[in-house]
PDB file of N, CA and C in Angstrom:
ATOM      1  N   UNK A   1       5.316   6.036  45.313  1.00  0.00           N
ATOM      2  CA  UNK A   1       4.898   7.399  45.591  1.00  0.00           C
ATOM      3  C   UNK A   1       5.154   8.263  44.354  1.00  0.00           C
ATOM      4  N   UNK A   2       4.081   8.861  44.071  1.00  0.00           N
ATOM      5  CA  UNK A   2       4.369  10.044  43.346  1.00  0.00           C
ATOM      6  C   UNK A   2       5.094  11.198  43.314  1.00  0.00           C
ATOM      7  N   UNK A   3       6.106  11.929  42.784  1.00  0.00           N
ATOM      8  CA  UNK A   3       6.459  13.269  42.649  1.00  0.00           C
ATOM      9  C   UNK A   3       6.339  13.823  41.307  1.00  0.00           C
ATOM     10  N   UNK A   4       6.188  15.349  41.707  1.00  0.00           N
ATOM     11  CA  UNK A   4       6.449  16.416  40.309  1.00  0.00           C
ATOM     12  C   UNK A   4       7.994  16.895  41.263  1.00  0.00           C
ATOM     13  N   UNK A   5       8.512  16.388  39.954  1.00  0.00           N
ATOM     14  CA  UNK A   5       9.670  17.115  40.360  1.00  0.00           C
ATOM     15  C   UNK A   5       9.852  19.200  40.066  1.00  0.00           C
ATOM     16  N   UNK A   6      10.477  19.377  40.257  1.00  0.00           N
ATOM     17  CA  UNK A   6      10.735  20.980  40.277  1.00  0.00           C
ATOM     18  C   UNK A   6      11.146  21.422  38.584  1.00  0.00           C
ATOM     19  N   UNK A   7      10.495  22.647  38.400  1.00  0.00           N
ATOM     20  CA  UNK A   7      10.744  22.623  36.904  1.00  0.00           C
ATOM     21  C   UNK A   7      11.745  22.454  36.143  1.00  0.00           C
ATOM     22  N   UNK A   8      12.970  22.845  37.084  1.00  0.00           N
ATOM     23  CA  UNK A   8      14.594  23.051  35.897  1.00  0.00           C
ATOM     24  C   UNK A   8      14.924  21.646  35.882  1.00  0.00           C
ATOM     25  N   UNK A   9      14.518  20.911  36.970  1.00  0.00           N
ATOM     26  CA  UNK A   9      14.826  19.349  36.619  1.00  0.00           C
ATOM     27  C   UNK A   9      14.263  18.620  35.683  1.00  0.00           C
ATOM     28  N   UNK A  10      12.536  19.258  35.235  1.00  0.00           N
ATOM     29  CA  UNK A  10      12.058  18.493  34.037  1.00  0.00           C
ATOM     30  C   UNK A  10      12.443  19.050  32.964  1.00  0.00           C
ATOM     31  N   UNK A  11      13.324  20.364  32.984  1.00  0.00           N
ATOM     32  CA  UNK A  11      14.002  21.012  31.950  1.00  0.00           C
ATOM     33  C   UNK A  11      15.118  20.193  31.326  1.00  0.00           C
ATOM     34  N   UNK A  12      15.757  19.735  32.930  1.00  0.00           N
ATOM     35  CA  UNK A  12      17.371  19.434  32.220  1.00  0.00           C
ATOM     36  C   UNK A  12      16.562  17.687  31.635  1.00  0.00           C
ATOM     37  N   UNK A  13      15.836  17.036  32.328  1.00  0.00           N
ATOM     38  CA  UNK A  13      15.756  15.977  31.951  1.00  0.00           C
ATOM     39  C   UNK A  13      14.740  15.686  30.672  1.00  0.00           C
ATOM     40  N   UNK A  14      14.197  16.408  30.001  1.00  0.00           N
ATOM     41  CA  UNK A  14      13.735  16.488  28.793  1.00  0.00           C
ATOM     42  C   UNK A  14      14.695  17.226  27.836  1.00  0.00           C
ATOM     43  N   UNK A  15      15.100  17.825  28.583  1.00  0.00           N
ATOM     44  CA  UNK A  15      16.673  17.713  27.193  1.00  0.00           C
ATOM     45  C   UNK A  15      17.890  17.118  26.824  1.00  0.00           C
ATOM     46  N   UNK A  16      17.777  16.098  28.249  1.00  0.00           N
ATOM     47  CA  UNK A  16      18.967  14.707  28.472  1.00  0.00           C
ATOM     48  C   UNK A  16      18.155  13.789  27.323  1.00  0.00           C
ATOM     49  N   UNK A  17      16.926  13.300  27.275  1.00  0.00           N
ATOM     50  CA  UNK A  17      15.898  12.844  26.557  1.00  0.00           C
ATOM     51  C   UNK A  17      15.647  13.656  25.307  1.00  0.00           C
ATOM     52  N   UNK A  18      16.139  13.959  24.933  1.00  0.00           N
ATOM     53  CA  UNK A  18      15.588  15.371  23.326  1.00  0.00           C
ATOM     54  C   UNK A  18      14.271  15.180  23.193  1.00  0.00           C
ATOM     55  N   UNK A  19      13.780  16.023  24.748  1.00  0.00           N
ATOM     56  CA  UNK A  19      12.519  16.123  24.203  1.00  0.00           C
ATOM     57  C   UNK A  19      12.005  17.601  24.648  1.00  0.00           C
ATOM     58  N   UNK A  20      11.441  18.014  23.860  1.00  0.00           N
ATOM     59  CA  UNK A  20      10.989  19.756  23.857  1.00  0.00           C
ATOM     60  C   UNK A  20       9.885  19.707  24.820  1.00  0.00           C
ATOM     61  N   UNK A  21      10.059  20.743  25.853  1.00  0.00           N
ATOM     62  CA  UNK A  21       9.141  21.241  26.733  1.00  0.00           C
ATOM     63  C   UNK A  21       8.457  22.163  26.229  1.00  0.00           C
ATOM     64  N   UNK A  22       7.438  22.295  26.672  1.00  0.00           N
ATOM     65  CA  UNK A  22       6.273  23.559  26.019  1.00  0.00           C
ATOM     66  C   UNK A  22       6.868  25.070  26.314  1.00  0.00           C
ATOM     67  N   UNK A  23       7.049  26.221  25.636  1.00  0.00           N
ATOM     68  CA  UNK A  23       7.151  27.309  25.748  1.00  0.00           C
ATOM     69  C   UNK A  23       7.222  27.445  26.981  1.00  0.00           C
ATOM     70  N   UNK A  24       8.401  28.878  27.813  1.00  0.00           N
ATOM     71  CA  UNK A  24       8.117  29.233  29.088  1.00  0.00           C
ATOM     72  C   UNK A  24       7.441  30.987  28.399  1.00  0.00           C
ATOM     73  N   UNK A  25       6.982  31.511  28.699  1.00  0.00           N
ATOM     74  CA  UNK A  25       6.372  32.888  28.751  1.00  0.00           C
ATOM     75  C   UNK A  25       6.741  33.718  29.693  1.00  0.00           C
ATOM     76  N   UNK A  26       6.697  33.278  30.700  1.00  0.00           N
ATOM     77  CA  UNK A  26       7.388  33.401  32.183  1.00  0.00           C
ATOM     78  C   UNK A  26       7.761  33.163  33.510  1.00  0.00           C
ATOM     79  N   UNK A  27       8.688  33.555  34.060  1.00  0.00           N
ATOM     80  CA  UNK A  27       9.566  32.692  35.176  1.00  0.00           C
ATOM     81  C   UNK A  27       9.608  33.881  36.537  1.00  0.00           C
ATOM     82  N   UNK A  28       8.703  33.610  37.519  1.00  0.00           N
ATOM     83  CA  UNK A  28       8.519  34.970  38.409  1.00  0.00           C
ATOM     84  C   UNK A  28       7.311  34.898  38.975  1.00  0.00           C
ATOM     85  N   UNK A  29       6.870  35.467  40.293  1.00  0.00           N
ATOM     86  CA  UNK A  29       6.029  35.636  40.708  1.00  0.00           C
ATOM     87  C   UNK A  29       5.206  37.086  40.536  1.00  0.00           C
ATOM     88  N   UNK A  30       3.479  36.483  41.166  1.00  0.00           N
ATOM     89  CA  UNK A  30       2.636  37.933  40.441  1.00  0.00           C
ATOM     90  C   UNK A  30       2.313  38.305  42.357  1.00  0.00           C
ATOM     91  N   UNK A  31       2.162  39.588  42.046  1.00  0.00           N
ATOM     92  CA  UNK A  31       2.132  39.756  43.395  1.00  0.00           C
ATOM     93  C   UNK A  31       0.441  40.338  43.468  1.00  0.00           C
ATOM     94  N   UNK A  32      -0.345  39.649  43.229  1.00  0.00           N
ATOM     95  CA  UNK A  32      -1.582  39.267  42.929  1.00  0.00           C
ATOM     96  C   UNK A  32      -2.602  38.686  41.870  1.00  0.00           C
ATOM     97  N   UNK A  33      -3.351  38.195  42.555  1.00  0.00           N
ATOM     98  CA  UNK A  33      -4.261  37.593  41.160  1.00  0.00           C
ATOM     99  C   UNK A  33      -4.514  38.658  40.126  1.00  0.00           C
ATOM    100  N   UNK A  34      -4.944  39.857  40.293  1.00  0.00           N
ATOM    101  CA  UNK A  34      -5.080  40.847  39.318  1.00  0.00           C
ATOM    102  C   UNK A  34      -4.331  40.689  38.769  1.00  0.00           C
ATOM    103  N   UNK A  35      -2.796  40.692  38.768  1.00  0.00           N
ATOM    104  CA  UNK A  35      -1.600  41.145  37.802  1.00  0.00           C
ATOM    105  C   UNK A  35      -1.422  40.324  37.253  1.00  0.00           C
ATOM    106  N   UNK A  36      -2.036  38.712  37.574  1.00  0.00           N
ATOM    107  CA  UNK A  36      -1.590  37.450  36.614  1.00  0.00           C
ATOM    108  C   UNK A  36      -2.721  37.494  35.786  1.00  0.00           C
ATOM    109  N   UNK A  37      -3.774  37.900  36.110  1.00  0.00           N
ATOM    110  CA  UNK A  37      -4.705  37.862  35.075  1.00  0.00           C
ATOM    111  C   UNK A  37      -4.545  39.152  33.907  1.00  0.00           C
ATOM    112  N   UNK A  38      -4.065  40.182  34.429  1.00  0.00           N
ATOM    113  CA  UNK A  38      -3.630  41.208  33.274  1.00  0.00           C
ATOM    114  C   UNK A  38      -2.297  40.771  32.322  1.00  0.00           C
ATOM    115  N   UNK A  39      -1.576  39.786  32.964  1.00  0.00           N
ATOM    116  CA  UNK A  39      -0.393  39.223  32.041  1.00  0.00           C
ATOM    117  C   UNK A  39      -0.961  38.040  31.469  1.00  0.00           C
ATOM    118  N   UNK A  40      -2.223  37.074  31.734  1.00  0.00           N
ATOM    119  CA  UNK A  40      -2.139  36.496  30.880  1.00  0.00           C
ATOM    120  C   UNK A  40      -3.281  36.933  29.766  1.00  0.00           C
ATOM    121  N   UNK A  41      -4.482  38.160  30.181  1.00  0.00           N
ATOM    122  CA  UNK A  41      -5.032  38.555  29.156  1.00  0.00           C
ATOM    123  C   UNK A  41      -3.941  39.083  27.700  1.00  0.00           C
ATOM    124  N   UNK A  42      -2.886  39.120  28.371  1.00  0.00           N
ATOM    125  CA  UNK A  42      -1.896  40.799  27.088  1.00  0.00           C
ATOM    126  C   UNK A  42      -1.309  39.171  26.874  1.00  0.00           C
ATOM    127  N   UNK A  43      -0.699  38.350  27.173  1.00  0.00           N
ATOM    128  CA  UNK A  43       0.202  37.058  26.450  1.00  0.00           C
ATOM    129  C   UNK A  43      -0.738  36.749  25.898  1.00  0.00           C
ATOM    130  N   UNK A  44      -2.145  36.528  25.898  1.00  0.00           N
ATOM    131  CA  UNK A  44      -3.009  35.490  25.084  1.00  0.00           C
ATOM    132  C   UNK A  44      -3.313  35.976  24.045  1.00  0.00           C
ATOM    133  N   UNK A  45      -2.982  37.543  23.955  1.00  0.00           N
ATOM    134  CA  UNK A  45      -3.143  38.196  22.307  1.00  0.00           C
ATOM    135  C   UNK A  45      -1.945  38.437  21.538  1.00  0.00           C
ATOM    136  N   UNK A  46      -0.965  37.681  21.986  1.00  0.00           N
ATOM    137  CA  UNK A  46       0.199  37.458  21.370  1.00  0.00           C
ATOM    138  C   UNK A  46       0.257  36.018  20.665  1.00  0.00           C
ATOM    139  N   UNK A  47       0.913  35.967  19.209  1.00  0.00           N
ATOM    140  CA  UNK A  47       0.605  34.629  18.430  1.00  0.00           C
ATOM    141  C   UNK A  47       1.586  33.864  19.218  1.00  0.00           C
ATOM    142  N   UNK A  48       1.164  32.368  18.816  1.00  0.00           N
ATOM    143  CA  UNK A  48       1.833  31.063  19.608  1.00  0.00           C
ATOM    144  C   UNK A  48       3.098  31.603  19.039  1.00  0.00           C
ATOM    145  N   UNK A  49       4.177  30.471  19.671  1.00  0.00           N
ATOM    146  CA  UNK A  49       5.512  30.042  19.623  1.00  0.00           C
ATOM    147  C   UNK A  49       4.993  29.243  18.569  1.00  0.00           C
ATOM    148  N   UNK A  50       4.449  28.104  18.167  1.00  0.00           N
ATOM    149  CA  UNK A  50       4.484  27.646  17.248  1.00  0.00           C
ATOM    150  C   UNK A  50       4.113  28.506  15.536  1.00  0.00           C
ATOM    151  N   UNK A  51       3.460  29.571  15.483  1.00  0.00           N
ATOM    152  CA  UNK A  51       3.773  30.307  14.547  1.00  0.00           C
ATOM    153  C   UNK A  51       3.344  31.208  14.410  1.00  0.00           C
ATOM    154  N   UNK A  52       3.498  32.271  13.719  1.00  0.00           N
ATOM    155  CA  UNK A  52       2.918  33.978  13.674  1.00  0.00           C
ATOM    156  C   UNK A  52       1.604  33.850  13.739  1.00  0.00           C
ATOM    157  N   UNK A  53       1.139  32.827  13.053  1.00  0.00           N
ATOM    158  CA  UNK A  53      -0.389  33.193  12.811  1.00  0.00           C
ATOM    159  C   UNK A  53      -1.421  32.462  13.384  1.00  0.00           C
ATOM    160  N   UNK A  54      -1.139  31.526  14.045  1.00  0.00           N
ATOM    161  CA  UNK A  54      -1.744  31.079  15.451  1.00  0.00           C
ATOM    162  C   UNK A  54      -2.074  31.551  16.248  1.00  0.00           C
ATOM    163  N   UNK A  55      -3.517  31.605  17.282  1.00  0.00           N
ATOM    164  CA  UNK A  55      -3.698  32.452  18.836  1.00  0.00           C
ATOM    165  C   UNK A  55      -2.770  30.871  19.565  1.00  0.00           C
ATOM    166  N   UNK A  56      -2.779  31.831  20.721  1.00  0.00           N
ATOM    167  CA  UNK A  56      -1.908  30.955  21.986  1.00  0.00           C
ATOM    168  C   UNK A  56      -3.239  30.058  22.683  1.00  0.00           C
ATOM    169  N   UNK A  57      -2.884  29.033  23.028  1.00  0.00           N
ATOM    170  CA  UNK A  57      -4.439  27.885  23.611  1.00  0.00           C
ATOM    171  C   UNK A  57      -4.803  28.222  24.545  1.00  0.00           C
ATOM    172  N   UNK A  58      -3.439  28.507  25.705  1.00  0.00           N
ATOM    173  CA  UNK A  58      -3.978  29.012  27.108  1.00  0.00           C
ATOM    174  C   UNK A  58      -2.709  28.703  27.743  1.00  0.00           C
ATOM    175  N   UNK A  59      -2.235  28.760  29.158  1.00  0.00           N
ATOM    176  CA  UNK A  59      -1.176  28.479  29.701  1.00  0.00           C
ATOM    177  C   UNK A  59      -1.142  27.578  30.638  1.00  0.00           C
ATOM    178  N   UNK A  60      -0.558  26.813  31.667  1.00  0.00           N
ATOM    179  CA  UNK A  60      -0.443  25.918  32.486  1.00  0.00           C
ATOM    180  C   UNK A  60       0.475  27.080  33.285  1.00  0.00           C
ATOM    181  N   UNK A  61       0.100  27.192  34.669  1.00  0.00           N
ATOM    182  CA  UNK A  61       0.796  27.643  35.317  1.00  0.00           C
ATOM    183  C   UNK A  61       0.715  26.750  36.756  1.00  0.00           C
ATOM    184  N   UNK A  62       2.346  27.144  37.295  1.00  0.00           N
ATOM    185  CA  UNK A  62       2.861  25.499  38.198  1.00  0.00           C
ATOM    186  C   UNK A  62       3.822  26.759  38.836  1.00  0.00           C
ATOM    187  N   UNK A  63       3.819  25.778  40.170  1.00  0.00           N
ATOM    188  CA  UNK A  63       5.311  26.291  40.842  1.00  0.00           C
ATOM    189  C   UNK A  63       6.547  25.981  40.433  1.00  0.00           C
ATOM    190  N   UNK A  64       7.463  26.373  40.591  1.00  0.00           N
ATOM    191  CA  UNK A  64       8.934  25.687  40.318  1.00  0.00           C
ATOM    192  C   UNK A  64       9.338  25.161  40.865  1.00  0.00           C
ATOM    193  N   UNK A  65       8.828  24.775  42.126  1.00  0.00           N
ATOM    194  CA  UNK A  65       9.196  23.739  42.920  1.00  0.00           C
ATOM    195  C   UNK A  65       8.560  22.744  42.520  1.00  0.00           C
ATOM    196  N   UNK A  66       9.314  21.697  43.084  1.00  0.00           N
ATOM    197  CA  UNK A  66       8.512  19.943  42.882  1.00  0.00           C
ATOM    198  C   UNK A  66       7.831  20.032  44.373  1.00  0.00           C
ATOM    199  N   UNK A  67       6.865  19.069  43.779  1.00  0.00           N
ATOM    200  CA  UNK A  67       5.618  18.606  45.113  1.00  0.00           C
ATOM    201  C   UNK A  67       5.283  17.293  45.470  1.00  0.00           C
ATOM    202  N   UNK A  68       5.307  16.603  46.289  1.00  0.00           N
ATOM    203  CA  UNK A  68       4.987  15.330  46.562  1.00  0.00           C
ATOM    204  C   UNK A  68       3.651  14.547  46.918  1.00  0.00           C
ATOM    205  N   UNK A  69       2.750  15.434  47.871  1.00  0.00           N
ATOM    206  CA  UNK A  69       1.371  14.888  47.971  1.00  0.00           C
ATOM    207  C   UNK A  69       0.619  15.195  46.339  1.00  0.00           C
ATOM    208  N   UNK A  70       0.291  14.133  45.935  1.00  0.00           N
ATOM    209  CA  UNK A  70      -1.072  14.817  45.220  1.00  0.00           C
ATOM    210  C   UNK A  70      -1.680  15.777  45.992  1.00  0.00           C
ATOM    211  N   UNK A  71      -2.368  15.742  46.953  1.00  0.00           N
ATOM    212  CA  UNK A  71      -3.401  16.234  47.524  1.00  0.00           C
ATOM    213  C   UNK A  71      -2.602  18.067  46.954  1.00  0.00           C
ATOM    214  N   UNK A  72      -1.820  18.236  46.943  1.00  0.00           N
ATOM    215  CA  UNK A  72      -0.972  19.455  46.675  1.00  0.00           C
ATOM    216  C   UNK A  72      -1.112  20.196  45.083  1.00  0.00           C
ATOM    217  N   UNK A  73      -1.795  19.050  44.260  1.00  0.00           N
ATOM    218  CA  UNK A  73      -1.629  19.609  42.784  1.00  0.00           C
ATOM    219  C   UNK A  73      -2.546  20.411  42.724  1.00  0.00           C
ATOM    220  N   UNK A  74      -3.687  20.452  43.653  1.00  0.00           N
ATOM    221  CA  UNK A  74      -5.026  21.595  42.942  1.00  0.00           C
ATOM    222  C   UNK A  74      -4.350  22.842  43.361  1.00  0.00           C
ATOM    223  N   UNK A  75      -3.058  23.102  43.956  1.00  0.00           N
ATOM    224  CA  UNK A  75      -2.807  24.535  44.672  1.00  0.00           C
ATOM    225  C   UNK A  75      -1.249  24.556  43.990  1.00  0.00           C
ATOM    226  N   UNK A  76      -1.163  23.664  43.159  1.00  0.00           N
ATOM    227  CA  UNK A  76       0.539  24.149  42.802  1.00  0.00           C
ATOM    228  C   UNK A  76       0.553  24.087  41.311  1.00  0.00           C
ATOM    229  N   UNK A  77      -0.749  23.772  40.448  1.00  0.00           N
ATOM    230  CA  UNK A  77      -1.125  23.740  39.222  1.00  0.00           C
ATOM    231  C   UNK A  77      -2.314  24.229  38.633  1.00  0.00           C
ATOM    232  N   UNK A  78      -2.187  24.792  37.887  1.00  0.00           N
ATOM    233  CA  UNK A  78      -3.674  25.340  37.057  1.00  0.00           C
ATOM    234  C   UNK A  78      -3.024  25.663  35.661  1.00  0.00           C
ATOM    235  N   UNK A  79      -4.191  26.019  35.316  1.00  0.00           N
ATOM    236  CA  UNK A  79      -4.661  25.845  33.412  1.00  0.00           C
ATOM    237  C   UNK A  79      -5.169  27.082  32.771  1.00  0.00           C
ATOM    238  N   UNK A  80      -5.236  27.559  32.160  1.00  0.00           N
ATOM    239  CA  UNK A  80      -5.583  29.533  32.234  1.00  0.00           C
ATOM    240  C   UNK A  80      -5.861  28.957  30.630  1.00  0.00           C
ATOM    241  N   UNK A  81      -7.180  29.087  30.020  1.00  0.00           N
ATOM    242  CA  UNK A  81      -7.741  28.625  27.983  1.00  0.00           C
ATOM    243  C   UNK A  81      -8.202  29.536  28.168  1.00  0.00           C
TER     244      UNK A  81
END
């Protein structure tokens, strides 16, 4: 069986592993689609984490909880380019 585990666990366990997780931007809920789309229009004109002069690609946004059905990933994951 498959799981996504919950985020602070792929936190602690990619840094038990030295391995770098992608940028967080932010940790919190939007209390509508409008307001996530106005935070990620204003983050996407901010340069990457990887350097000043880079645009940002887009974001992955996920719950912080872990999930167990697949059938669950089209509603607990998305992709914002």
């Amino acid at each position: 069986m498959q799981a996504w585990l919950p985020w602070s666990q792929v936190e602690a366990l990619a840094h038990k592993l030295g391995i770098h997780t992608v940028p967080v931007v932010f940790r919190g809920t939007f209390s509508s689609l409008d307001d996530l789309g106005t935070f990620l229009a204003a983050a996407q004109r901010q340069a990457s984490a990887l350097d000043d002069t880079s645009p940002r690609e887009g974001f992955v946004i996920r719950t912080a909880e872990g999930f167990i059905r697949t059938a669950d990933f089209g509603r607990c994951v998305a992709k914002y380019v």
